[in-house]
C-alpha atoms as a PDB file:
ATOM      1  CA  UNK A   1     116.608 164.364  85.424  1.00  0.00           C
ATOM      2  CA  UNK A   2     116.773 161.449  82.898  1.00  0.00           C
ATOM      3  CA  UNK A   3     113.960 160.291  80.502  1.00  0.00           C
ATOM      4  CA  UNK A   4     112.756 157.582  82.637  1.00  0.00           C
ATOM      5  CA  UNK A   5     112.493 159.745  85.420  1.00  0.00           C
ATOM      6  CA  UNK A   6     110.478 162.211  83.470  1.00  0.00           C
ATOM      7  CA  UNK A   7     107.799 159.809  82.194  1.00  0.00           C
ATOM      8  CA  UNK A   8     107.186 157.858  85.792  1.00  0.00           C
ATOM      9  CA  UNK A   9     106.590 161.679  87.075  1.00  0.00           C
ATOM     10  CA  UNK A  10     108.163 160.634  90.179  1.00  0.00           C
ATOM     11  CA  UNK A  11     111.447 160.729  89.932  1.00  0.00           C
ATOM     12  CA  UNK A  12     112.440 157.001  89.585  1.00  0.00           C
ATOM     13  CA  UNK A  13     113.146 155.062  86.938  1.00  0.00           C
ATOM     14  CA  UNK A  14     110.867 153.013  85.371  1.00  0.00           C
ATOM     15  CA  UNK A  15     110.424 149.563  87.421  1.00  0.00           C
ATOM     16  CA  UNK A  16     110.942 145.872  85.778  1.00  0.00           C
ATOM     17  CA  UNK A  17     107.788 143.610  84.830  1.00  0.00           C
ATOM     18  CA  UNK A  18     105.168 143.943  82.773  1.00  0.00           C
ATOM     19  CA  UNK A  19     104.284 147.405  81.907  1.00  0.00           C
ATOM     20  CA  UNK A  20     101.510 149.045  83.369  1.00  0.00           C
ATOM     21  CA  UNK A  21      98.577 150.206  81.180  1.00  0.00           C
ATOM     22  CA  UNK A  22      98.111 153.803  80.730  1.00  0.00           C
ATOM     23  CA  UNK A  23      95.204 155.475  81.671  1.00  0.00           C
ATOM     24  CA  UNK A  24      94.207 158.428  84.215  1.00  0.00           C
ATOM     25  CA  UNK A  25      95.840 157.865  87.283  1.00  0.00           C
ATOM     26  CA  UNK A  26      94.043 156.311  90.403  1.00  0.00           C
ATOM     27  CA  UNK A  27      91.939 154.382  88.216  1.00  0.00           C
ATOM     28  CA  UNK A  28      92.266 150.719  88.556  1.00  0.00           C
ATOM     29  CA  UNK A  29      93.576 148.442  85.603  1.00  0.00           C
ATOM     30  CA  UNK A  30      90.036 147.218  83.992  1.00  0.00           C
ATOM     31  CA  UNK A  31      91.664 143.849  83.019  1.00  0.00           C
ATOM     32  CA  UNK A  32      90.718 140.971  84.551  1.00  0.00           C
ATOM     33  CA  UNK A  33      93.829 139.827  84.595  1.00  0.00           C
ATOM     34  CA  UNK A  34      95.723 142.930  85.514  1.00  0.00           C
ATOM     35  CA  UNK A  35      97.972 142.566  88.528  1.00  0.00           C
ATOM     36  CA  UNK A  36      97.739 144.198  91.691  1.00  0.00           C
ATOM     37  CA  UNK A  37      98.550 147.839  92.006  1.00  0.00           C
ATOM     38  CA  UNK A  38     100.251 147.519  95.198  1.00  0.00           C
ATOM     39  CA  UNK A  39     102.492 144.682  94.001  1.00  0.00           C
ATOM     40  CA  UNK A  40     103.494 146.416  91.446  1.00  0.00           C
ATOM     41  CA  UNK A  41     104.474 149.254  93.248  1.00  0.00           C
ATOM     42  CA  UNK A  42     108.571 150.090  93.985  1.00  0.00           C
ATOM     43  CA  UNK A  43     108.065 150.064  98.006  1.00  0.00           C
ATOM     44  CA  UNK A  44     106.371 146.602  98.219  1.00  0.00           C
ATOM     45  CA  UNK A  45     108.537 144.121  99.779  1.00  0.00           C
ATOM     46  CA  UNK A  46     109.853 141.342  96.931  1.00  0.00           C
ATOM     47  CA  UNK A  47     110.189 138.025  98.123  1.00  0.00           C
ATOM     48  CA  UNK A  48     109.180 135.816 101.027  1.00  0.00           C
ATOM     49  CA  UNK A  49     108.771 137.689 104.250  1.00  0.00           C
ATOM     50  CA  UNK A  50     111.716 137.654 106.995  1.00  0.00           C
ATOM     51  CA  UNK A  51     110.932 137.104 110.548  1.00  0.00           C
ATOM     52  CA  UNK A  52     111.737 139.733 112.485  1.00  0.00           C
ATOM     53  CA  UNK A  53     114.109 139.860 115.255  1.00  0.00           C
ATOM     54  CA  UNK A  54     111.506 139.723 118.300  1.00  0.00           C
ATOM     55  CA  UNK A  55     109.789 136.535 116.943  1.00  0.00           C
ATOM     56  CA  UNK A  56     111.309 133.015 117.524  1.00  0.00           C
ATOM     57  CA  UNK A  57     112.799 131.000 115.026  1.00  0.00           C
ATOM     58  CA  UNK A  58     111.700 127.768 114.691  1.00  0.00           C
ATOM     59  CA  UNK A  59     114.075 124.827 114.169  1.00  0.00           C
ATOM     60  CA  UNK A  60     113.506 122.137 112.369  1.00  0.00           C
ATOM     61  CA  UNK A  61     111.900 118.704 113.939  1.00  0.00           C
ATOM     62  CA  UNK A  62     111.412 120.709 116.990  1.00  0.00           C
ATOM     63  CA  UNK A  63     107.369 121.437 117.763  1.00  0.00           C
ATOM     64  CA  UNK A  64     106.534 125.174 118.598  1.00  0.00           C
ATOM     65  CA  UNK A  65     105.948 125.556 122.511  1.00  0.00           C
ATOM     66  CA  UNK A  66     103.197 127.600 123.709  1.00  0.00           C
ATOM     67  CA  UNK A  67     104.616 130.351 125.242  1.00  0.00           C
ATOM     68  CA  UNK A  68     102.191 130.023 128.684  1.00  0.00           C
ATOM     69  CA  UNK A  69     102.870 125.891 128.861  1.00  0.00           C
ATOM     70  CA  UNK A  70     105.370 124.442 131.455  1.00  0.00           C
ATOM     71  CA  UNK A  71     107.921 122.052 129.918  1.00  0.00           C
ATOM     72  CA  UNK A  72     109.670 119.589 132.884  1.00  0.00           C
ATOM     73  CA  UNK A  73     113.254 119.924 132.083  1.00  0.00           C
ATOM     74  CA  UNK A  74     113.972 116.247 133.645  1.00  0.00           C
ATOM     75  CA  UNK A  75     111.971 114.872 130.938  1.00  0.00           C
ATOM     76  CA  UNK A  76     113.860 116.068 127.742  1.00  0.00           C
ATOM     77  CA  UNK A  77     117.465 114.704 127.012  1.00  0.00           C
ATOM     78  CA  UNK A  78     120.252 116.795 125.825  1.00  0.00           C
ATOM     79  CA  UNK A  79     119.321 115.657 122.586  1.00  0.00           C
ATOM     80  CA  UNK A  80     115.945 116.206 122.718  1.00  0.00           C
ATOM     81  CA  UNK A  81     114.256 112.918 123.002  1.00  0.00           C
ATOM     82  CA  UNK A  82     112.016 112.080 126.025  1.00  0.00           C
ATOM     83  CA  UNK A  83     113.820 110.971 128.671  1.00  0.00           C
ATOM     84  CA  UNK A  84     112.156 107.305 130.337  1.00  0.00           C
ATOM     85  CA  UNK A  85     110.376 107.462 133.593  1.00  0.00           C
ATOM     86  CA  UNK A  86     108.694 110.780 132.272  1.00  0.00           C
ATOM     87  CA  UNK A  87     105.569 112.138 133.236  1.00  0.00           C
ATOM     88  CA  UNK A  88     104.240 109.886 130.795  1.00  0.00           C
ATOM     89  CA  UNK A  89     104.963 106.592 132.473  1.00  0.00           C
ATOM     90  CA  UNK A  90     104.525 108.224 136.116  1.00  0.00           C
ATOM     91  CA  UNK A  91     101.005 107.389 136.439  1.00  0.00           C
ATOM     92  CA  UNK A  92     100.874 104.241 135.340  1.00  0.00           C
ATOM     93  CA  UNK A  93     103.888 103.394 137.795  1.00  0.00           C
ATOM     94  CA  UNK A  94     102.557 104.815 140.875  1.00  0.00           C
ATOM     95  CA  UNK A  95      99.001 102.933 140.030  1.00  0.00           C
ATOM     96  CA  UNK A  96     101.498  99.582 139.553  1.00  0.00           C
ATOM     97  CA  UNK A  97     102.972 100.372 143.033  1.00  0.00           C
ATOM     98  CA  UNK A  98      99.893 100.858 145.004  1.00  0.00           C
ATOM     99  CA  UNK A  99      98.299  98.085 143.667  1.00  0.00           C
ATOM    100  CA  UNK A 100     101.051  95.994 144.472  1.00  0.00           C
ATOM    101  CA  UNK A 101     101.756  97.316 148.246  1.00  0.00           C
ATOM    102  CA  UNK A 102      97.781  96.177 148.862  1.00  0.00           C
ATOM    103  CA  UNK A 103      98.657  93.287 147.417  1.00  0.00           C
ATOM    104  CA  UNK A 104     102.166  92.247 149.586  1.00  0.00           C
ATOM    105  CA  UNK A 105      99.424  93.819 153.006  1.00  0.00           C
ATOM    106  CA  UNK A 106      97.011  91.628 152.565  1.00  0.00           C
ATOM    107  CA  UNK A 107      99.205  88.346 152.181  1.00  0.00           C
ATOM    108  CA  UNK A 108     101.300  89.581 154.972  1.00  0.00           C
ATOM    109  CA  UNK A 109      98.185  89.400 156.648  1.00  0.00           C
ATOM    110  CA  UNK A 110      97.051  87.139 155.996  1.00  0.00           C
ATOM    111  CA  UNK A 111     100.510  84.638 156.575  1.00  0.00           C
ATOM    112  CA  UNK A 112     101.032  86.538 160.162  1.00  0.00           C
ATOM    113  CA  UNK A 113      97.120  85.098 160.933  1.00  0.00           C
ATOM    114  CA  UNK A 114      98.202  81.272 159.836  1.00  0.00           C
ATOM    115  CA  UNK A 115     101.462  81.431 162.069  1.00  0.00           C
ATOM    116  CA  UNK A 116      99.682  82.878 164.446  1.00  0.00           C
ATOM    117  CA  UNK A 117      97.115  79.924 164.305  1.00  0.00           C
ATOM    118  CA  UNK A 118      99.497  77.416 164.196  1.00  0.00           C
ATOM    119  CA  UNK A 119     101.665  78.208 167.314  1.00  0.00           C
ATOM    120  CA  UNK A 120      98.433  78.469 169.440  1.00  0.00           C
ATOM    121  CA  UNK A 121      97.426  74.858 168.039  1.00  0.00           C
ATOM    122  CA  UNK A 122     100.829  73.467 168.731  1.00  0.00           C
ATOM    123  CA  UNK A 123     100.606  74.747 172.372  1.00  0.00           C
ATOM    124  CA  UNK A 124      97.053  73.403 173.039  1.00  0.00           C
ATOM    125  CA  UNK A 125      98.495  70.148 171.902  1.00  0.00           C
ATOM    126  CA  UNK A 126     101.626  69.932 173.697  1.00  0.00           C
ATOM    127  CA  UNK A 127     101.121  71.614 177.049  1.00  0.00           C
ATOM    128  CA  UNK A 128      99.755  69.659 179.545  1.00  0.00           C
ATOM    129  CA  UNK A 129      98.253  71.762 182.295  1.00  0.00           C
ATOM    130  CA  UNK A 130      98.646  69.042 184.902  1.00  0.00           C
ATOM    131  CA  UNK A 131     102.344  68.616 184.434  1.00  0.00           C
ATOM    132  CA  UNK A 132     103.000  72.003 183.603  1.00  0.00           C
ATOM    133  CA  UNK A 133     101.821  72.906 187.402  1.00  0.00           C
ATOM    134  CA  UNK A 134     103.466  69.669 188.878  1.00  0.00           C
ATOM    135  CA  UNK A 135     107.103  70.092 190.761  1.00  0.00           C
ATOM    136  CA  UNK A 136     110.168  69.055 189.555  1.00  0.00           C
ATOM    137  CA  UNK A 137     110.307  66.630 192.283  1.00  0.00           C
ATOM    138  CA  UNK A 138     107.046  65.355 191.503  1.00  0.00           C
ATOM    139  CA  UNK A 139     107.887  64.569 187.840  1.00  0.00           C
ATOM    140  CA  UNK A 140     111.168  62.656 188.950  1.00  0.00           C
ATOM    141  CA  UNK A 141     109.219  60.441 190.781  1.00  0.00           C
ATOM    142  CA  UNK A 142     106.162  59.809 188.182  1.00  0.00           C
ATOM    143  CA  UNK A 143     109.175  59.090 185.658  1.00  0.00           C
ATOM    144  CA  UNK A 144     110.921  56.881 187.961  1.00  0.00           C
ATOM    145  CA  UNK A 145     107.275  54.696 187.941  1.00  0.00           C
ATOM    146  CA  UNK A 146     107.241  54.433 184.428  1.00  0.00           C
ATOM    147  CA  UNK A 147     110.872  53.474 184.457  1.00  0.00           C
ATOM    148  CA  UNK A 148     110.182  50.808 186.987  1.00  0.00           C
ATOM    149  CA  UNK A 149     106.991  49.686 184.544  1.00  0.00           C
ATOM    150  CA  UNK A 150     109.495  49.361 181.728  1.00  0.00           C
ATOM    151  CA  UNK A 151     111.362  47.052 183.767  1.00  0.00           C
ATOM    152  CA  UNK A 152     108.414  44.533 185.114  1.00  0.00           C
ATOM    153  CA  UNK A 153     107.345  44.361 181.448  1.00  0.00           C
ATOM    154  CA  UNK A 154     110.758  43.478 180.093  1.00  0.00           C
ATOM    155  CA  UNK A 155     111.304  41.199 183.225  1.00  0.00           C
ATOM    156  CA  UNK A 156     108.085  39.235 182.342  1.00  0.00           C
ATOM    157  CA  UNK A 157     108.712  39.407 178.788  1.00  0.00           C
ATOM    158  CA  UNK A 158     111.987  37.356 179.286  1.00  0.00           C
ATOM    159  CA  UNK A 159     110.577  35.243 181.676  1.00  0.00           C
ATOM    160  CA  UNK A 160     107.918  34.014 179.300  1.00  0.00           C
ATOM    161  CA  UNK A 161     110.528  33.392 176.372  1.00  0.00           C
ATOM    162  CA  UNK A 162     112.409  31.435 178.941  1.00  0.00           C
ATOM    163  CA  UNK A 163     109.350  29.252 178.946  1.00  0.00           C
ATOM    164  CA  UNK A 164     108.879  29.332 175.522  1.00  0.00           C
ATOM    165  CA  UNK A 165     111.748  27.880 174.820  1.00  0.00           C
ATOM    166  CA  UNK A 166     112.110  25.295 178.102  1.00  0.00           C
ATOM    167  CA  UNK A 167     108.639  23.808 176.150  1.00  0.00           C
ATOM    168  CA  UNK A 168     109.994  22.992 173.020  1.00  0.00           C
ATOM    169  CA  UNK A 169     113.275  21.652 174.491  1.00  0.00           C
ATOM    170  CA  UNK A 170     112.468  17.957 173.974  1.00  0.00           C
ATOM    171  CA  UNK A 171     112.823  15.609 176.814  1.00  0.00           C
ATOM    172  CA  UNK A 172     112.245  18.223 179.144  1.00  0.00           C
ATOM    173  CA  UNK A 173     109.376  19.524 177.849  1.00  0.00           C
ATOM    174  CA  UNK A 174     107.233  17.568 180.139  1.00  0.00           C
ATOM    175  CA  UNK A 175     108.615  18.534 182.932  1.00  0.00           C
ATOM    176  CA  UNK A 176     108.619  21.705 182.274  1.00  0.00           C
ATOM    177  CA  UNK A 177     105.244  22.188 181.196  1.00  0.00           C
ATOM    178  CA  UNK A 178     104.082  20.481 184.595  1.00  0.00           C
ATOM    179  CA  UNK A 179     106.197  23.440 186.333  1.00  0.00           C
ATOM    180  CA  UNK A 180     105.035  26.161 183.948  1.00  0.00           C
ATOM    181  CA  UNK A 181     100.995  25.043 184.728  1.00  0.00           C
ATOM    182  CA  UNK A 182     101.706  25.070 188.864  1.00  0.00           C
ATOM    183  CA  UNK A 183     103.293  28.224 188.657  1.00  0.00           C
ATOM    184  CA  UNK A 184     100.626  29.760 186.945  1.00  0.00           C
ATOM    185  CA  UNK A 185      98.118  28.487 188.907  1.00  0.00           C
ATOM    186  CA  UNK A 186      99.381  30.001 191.992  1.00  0.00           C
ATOM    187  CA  UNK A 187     100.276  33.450 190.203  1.00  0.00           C
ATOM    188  CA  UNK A 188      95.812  33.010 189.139  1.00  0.00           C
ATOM    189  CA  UNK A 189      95.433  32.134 192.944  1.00  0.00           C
ATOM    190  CA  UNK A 190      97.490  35.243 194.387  1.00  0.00           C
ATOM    191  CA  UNK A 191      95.091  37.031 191.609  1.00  0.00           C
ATOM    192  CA  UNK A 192      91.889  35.405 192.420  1.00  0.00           C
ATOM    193  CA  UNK A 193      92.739  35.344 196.364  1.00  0.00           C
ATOM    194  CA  UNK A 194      92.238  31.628 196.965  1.00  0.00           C
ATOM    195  CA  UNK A 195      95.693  31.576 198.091  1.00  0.00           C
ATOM    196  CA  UNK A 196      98.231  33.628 200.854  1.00  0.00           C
ATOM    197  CA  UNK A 197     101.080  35.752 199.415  1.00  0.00           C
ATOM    198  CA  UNK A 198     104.406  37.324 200.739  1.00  0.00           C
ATOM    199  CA  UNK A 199     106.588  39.918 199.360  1.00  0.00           C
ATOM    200  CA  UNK A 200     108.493  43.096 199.951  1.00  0.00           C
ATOM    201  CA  UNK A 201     104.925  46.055 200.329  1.00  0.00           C
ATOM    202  CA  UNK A 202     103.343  48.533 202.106  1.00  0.00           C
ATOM    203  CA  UNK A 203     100.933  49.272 204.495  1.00  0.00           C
ATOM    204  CA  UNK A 204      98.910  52.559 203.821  1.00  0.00           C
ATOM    205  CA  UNK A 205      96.659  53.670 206.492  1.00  0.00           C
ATOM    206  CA  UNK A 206      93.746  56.120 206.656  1.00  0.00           C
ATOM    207  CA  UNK A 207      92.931  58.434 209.279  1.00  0.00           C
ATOM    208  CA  UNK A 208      89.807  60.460 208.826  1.00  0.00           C
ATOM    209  CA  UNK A 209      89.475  63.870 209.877  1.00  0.00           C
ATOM    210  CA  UNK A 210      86.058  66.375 209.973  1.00  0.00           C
ATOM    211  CA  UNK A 211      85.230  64.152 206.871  1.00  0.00           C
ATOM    212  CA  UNK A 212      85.108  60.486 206.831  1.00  0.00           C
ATOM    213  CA  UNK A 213      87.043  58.598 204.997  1.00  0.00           C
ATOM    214  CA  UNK A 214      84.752  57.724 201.966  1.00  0.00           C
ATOM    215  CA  UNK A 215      84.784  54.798 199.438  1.00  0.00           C
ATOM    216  CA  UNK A 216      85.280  56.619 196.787  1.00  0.00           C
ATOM    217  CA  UNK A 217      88.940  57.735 198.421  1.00  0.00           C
ATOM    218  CA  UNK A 218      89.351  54.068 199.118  1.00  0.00           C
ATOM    219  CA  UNK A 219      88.864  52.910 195.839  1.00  0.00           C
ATOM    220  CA  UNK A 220      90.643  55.540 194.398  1.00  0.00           C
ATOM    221  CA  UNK A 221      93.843  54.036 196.395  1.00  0.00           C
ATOM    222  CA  UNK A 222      93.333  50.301 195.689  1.00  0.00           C
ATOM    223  CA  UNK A 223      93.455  51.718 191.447  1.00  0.00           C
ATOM    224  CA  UNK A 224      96.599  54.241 191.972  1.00  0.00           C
ATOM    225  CA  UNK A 225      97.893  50.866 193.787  1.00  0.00           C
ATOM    226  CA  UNK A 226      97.127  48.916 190.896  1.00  0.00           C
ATOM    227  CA  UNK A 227      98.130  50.880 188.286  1.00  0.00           C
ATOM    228  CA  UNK A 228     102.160  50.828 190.104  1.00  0.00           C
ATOM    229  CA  UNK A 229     102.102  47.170 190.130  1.00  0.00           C
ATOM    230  CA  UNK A 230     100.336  46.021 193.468  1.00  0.00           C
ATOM    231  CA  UNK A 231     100.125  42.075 193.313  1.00  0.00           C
ATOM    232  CA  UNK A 232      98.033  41.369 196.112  1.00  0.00           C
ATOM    233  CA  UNK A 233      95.806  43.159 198.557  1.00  0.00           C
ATOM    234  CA  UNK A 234      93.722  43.487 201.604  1.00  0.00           C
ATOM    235  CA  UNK A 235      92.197  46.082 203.764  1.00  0.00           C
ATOM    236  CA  UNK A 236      91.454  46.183 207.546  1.00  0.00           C
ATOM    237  CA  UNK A 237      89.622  48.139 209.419  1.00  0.00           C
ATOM    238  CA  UNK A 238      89.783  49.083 213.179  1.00  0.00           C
ATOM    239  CA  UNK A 239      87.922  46.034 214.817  1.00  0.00           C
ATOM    240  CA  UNK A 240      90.449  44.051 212.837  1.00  0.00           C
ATOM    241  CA  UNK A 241      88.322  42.248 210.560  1.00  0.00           C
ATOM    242  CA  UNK A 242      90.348  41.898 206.764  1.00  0.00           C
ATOM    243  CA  UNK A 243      88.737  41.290 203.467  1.00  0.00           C
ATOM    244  CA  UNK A 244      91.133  40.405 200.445  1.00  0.00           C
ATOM    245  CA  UNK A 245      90.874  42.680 197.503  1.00  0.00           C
ATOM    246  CA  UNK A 246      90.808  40.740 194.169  1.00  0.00           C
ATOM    247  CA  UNK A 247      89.498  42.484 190.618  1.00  0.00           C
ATOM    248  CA  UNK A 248      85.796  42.143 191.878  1.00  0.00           C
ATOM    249  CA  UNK A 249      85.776  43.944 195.011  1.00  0.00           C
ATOM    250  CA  UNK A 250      83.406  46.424 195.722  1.00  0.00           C
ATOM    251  CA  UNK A 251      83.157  49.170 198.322  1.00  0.00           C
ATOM    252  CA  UNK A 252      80.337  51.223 199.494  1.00  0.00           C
ATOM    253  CA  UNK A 253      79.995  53.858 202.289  1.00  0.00           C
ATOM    254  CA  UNK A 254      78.056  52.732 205.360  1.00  0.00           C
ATOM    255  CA  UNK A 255      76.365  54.537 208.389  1.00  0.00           C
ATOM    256  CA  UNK A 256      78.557  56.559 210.790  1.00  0.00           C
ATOM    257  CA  UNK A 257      81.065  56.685 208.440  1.00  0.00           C
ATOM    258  CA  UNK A 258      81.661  52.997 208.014  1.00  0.00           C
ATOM    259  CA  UNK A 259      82.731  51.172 205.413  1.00  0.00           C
ATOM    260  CA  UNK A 260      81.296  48.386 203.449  1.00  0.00           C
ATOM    261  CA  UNK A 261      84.060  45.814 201.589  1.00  0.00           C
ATOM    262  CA  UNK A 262      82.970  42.895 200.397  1.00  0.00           C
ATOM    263  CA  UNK A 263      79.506  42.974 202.119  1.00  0.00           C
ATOM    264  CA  UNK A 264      81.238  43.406 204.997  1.00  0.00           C
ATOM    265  CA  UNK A 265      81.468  46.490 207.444  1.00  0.00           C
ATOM    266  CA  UNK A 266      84.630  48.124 208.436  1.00  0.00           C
ATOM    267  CA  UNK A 267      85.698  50.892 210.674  1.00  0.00           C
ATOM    268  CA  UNK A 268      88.024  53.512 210.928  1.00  0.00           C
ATOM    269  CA  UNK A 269      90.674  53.664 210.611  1.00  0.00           C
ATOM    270  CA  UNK A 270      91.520  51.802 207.804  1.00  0.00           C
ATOM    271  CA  UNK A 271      94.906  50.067 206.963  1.00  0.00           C
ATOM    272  CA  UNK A 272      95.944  48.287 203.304  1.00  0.00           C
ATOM    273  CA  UNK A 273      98.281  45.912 203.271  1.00  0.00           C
ATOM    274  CA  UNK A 274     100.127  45.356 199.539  1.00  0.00           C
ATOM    275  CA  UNK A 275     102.773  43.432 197.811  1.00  0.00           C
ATOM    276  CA  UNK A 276     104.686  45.399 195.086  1.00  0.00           C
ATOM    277  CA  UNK A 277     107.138  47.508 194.745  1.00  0.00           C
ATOM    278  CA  UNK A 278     107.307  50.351 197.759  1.00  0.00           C
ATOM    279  CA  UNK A 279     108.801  53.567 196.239  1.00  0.00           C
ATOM    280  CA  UNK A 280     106.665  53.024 193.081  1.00  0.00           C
ATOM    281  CA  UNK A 281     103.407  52.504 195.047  1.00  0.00           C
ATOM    282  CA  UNK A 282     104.436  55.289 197.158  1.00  0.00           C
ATOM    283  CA  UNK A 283     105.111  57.924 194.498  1.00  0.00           C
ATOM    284  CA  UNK A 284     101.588  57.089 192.510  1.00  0.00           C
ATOM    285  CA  UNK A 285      99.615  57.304 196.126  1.00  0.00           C
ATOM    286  CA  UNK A 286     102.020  60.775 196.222  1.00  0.00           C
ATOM    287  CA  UNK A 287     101.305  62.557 192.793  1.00  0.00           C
ATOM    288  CA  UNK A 288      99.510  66.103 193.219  1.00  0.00           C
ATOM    289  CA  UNK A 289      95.874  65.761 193.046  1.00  0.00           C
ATOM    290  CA  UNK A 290      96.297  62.330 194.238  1.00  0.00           C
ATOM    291  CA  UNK A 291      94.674  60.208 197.009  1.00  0.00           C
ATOM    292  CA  UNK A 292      97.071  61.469 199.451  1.00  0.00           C
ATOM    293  CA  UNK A 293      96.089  65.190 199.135  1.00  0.00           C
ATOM    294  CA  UNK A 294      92.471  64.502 198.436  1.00  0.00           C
ATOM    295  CA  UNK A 295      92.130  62.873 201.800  1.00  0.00           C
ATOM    296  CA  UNK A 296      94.597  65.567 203.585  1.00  0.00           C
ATOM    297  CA  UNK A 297      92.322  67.720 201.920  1.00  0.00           C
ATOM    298  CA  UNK A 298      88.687  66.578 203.502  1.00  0.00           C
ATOM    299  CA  UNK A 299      91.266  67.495 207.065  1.00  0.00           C
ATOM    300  CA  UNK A 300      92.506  63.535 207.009  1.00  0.00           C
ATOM    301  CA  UNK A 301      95.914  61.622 207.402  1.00  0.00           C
ATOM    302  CA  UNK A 302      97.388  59.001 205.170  1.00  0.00           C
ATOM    303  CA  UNK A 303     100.738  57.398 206.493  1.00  0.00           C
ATOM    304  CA  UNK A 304     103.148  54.693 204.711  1.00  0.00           C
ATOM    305  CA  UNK A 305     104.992  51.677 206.385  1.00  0.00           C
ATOM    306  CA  UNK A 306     107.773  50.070 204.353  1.00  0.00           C
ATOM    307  CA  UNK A 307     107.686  46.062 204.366  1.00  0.00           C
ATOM    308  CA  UNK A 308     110.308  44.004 203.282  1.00  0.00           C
ATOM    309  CA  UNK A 309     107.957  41.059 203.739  1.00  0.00           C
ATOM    310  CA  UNK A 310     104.344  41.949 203.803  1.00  0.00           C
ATOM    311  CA  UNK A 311     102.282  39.287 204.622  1.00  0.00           C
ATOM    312  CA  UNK A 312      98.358  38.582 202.683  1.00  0.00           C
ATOM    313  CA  UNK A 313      96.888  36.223 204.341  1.00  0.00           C
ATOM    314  CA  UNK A 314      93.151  37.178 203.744  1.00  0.00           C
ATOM    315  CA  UNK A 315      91.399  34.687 201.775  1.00  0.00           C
ATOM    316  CA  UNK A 316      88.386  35.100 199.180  1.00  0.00           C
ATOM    317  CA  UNK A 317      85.662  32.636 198.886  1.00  0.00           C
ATOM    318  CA  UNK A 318      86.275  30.734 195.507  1.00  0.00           C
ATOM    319  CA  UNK A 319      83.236  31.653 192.877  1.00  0.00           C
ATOM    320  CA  UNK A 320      81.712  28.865 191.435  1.00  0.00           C
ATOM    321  CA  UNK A 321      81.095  28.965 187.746  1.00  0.00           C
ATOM    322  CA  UNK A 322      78.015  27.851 186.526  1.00  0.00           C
ATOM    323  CA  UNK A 323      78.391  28.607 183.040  1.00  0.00           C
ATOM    324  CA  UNK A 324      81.604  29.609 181.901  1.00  0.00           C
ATOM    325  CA  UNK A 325      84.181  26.447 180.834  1.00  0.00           C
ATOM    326  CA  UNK A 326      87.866  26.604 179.753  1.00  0.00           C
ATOM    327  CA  UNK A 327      88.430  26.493 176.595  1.00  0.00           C
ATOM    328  CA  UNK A 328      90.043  23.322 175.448  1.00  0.00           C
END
């Protein structure tokens, strides 16, 4: 045993650092000073503490993880940055989306409700339930009326440029204008029925059947007449008496299913008599709804005779103006 292990008393040698005061052992060092025993002592541990092998080391920049906390692997790269479209940005996304899919609903809605809208306003204004129901047939012949329209206004149309231009022709204008005025008085007369006409027509007559024949079915004929370009009419009845129809005639229903024209009384059954063009007048008297099935309807008959030359020679008392003058 060496010196140094003799005056420790313990068998080691004497440690490095300050030297501890003497003094009866056990007793602490009364300085104030005075370091602790214990660090003074050979079996403390010198220097900062190690971690031991159970406990995790912790690496630098990297933030200690609870041990009990779930980490979503998706969300951390390789390198150990957040990865984007994290949980961090998930809620704010899905709130995005669903506010936007209301959104696109509603105006989807809302644009299916206009179309919707619009196609039942364009077929309320372009179906017409009358022709819609109405036969091919049918429709040839209403547009084979209006054809034949087209052509009496272009016909009239070129025959009044004719006379335009036979008036301001010079020498003959005189001549001309004398032959314009008589022809246009006896187109007023045919009108007014002061005067007989003749002409390719038809004769429509009118059998009643457990209904009389009425006036309003009468004067529903002599307008569907007009309308296809009748120039002159008159009706009969069965005693034969005739009353020319001009733009003033009137017709009322009479007893026993008489008829009165004119002021005058007519019976069954009735015949008209009109200048124009046949098919046309034909086809308007034919259309569905028409007189023809109105009056085949009340259990009646309506028949057609084709004319090349139709004859109206019923005359209408001239009305004497008492206050109306030409215009000079």
């Amino acid at each position: 045993m060496s010196d140094e292990q003799t005056d420790t008393g313990t068998g080691w040698p004497q440690p490095a650092g300050p030297a501890r005061p003497g003094g009866p052992a056990g007793e602490p060092d009364p300085r104030p000073d005075a370091p602790d025993p214990d660090e003074l002592s050979p079996l403390a541990p010198q220097g900062p503490a190690r971690p031991s092998d159970d406990e995790p080391v912790a690496e630098p920049g990297v933030e200690p993880v609870d041990d009990g906390a779930t980490v979503d692997l998706n969300a951390v790269s390789p390198s150990g940055e957040p990865v984007a479209g994290s949980d961090a940005s998930v809620e704010p996304a899905v709130a995005g989306r669903s506010r936007w899919s209301t959104a696109g609903v509603m105006i989807a809605a809302l644009l299916a409700l206009l179309g919707f809208t619009l196609v039942v306003q364009l077929k309320t204004t372009s179906t017409d339930p009358t022709l819609g129901a109405t036969r091919q047939e049918d429709l040839v012949r209403i547009l084979s009326d209006l054809d034949a329209r087209e052509n009496r206004l272009q016909q009239d149309i070129r025959a009044l440029e004719d006379s335009q231009r036979q008036l301001r022709s010079g020498e003959q204008g005189r001549q001309a204008a004398l032959d314009e005025a008589t022809r246009r008085a006896d187109e007023l007369g045919i009108l007014a029925g002061t005067l007989p006409a003749v002409g390719p027509g038809l004769t429509v007559r009118f059998d009643s059947g457990v209904k009389p024949i009425s006036a309003n079915r009468v004067l529903d004929a002599v307008q569907e007449l007009r309308g296809a370009g009748a120039e002159a009419m008159q009706i009969s009845g069965g005693d034969r008496a005739t009353v020319r129809i001009i733009a003033s005639t009137y017709f009322l229903d009479g007893d026993n299913g008489s008829l009165m024209v004119e002021g005058r009384r007519l019976t069954g059954p009735y015949t008209i008599t009109v200048i124009g063009d046949p098919a046309t007048m034909r086809t308007a008297l034919n259309i569905p709804g028409g007189v023809v099935a109105s009056v085949r309807g009340d259990g009646g008959n309506v028949t057609f005779g084709e004319r090349e030359v139709a004859e109206v020679s019923a005359l209408h008392v001239p009305i004497k103006l008492e206050h109306a003058r030409p215009v000079s």
